[in-house]
Protein backbone atom coordinates (compact mmCIF):
# COMPACT_ATOMS: atom_id res chain seq x y z
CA UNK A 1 110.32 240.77 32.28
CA UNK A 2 107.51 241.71 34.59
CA UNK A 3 108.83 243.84 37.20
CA UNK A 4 106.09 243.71 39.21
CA UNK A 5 106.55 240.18 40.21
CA UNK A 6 109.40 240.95 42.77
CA UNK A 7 107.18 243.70 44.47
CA UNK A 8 105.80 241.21 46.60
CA UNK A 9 109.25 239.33 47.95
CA UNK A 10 110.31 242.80 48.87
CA UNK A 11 107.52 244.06 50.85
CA UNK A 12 107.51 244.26 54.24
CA UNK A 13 104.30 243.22 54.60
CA UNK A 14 105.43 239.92 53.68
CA UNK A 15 108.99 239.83 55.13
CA UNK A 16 108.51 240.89 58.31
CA UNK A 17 105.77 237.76 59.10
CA UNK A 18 108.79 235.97 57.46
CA UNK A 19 111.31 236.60 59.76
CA UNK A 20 109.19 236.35 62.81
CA UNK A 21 107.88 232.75 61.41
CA UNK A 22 111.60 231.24 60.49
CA UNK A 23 113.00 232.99 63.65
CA UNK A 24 110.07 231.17 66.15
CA UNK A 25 110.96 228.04 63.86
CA UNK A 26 114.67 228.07 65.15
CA UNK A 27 113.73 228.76 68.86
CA UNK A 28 111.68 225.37 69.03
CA UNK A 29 114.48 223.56 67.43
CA UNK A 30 117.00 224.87 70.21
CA UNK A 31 116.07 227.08 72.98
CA UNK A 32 119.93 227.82 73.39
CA UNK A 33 119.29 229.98 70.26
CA UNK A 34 117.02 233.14 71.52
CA UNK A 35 120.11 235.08 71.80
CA UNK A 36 121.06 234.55 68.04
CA UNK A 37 117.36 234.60 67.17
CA UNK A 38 116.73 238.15 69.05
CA UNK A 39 120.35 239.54 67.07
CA UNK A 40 118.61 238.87 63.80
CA UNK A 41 115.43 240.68 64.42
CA UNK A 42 117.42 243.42 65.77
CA UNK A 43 119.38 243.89 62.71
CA UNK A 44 116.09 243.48 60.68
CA UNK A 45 114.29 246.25 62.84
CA UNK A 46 116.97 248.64 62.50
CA UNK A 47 117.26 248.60 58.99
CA UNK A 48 113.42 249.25 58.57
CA UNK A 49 114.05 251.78 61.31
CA UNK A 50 116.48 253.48 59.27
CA UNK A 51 114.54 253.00 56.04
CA UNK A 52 111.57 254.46 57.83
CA UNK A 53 113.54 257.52 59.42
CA UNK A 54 114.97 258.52 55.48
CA UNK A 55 111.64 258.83 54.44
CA UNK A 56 110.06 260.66 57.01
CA UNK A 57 113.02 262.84 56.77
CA UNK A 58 112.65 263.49 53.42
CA UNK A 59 108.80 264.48 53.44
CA UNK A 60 109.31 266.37 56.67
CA UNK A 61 112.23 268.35 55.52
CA UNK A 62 113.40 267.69 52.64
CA UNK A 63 117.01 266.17 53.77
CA UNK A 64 118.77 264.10 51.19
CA UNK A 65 122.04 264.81 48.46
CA UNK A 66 121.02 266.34 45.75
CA UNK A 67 124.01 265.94 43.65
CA UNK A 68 123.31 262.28 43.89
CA UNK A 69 119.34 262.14 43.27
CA UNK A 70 119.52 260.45 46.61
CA UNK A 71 116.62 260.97 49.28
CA UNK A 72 116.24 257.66 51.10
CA UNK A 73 117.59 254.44 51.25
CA UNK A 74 115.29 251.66 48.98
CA UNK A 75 113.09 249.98 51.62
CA UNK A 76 112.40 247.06 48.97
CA UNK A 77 116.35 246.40 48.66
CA UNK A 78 117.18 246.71 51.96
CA UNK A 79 114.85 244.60 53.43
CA UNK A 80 115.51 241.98 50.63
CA UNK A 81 119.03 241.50 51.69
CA UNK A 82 118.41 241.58 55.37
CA UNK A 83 116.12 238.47 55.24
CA UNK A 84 116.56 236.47 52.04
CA UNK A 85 119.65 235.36 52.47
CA UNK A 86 119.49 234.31 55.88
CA UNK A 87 116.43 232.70 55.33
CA UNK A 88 117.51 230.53 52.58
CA UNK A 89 120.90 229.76 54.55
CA UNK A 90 118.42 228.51 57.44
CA UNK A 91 116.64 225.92 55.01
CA UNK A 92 120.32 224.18 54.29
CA UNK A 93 121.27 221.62 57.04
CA UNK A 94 123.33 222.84 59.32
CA UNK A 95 126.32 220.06 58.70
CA UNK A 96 126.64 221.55 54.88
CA UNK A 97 128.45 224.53 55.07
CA UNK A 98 128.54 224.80 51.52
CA UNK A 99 125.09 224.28 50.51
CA UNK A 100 124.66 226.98 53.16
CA UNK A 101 126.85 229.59 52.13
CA UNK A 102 125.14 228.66 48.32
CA UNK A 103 121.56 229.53 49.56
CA UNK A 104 122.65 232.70 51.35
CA UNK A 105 124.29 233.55 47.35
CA UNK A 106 121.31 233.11 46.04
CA UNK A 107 119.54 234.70 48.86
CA UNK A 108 121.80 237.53 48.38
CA UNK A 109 121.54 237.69 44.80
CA UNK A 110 117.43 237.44 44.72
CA UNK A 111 117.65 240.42 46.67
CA UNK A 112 119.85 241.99 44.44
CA UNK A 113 117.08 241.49 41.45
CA UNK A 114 114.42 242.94 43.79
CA UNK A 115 116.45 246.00 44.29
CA UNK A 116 117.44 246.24 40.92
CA UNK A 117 113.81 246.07 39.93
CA UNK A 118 112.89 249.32 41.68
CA UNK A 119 114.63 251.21 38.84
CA UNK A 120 112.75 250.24 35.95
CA UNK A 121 109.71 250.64 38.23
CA UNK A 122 109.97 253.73 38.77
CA UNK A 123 109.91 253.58 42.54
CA UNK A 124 113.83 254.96 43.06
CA UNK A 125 116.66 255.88 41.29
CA UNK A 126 119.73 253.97 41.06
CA UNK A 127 121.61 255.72 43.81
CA UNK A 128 118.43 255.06 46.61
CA UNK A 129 118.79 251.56 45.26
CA UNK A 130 122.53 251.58 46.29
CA UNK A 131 121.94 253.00 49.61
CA UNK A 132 119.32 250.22 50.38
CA UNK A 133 122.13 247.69 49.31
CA UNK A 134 124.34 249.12 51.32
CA UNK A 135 122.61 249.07 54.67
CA UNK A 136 120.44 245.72 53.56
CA UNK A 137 124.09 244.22 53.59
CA UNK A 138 124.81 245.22 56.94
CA UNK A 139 121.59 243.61 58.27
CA UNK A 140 122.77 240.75 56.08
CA UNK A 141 125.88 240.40 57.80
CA UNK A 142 124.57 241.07 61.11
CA UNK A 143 122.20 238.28 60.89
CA UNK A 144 124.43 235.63 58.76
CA UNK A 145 126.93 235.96 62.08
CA UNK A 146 124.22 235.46 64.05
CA UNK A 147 122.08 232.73 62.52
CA UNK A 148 124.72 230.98 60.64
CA UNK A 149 124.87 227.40 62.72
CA UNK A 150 120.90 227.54 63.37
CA UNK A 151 118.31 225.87 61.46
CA UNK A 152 115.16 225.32 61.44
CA UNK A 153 112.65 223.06 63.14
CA UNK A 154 111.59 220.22 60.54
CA UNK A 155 107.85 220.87 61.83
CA UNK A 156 107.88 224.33 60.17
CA UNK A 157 109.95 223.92 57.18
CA UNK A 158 107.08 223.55 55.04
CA UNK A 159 105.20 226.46 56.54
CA UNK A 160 108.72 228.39 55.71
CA UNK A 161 108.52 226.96 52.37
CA UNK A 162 104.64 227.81 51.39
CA UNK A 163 105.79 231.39 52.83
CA UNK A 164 108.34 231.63 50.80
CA UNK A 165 106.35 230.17 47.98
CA UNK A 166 103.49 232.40 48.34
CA UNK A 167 105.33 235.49 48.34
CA UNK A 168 107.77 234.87 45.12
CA UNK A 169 104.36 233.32 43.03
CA UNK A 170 101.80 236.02 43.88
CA UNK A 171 100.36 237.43 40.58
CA UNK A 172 101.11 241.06 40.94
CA UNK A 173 97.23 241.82 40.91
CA UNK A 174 96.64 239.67 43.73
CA UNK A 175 99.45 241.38 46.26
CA UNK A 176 98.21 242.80 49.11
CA UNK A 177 98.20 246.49 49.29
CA UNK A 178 99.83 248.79 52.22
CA UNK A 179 101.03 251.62 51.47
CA UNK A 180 103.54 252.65 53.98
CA UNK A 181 104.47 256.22 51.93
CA UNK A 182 101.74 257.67 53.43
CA UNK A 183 102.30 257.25 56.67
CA UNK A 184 105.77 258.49 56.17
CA UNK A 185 104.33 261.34 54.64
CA UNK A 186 102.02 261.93 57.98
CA UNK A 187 104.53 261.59 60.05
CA UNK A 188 106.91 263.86 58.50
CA UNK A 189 104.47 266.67 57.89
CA UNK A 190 103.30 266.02 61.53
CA UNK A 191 106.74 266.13 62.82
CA UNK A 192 108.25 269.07 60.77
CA UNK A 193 104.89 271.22 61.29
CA UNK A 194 104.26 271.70 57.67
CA UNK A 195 101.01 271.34 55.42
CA UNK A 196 102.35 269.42 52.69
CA UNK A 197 105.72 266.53 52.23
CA UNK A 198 107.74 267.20 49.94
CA UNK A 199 107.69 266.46 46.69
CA UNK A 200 110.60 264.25 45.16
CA UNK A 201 109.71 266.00 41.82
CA UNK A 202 109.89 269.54 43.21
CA UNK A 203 113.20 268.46 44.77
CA UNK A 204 114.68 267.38 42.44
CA UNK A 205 113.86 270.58 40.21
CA UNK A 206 115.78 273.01 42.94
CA UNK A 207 118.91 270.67 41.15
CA UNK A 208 117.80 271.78 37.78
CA UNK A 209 117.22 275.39 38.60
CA UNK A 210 119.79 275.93 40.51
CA UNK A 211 122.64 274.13 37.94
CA UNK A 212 120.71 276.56 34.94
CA UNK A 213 120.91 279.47 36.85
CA UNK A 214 125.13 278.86 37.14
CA UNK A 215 125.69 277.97 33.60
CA UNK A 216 123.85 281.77 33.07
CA UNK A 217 126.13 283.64 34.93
């Protein structure tokens, strides 16, 4: 399987324009649901907050567990299962509780191939992956509470649908690049006062050194 086709459905780039689109959709089916609306973005913004505060942790100082090869959470995963599922649950009508509950499965479990997909990519190891599933199921939750008897407007289902559509059948060569890393990497540098981020290589090799050095003594 080609890995690279879930890069796109995972990227913020196309997520976030996601959320905002389905969210707007649901407001001008019922005003009543701002409130509900608003909770879901807010779960959505503070997992990329957290995401995004990981990484610039990590390239400013070098935080993370080393006994767990862990240095942020999997922005990719997390972001997955903050939106997919809700998403898909908002396409179901709102008087089939089961087809809902169904689509936020699937939701839940397309995320969980995205995630999964960042391993054999190379982009994180499996315990980043875990942390992004983790807090991506938080946001999950959060918004499922929130959004789960709202729908959307039948004017913009099949705007939500091309969306959709466009992001899961992009050819890999045709996705849009942005690469948020290195802002991260500005950021932290910038904040931390240093020259250089750190390296995740580097990092990792203090583990190495540091375990060869004990079995020597």
């Amino acid at each position: 399987m080609k890995w690279q086709w879930l890069v796109a459905p995972g990227s913020a780039i196309y997520l976030v324009p996601l959320v905002l689109l389905a969210g707007a959709a649901v407001v001008l089916r019922d005003r009543s649901a701002t409130r509900a609306v608003l909770r879901w973005w807010a779960a959505v913004a503070g997992v990329c907050l957290l995401v995004a505060a990981s990484k610039i942790a990590f390239y400013g100082w070098g935080t993370g567990v080393r006994a767990w090869d862990l240095t942020c959470f999997s922005g990719h995963t997390a972001l997955s299962l903050a939106v997919w599922p809700v998403v898909l649950m908002l396409l179901a009508p709102q008087d089939r509780p089961g087809w809902r509950a169904t689509a936020a499965l699937a939701g839940t479990a397309f995320a969980g191939l995205i995630g999964y997909s960042r391993i054999p990519l190379g982009a994180h190891p499996v315990s980043e992956v875990i942390a992004g599933l983790l807090l991506g199921g938080l946001g999950a939750a959060l918004g499922l509470q929130a959004m789960w008897r709202r729908s959307l407007h039948g004017t913009f289902l099949p705007a939500i649908v091309l969306a959709i559509g466009v992001s899961v059948v992009l050819p890999p060569d045709r996705v849009v690049a942005f690469s948020s890393e290195k802002w991260f990497k500005k950021i932290g540098t910038a904040l931390a006062g240093t020259e250089r981020p750190y390296s995740r290589k580097k990092w990792r090799l203090v583990t190495v050194t540091t375990t060869s050095r004990g079995l020597h003594m």
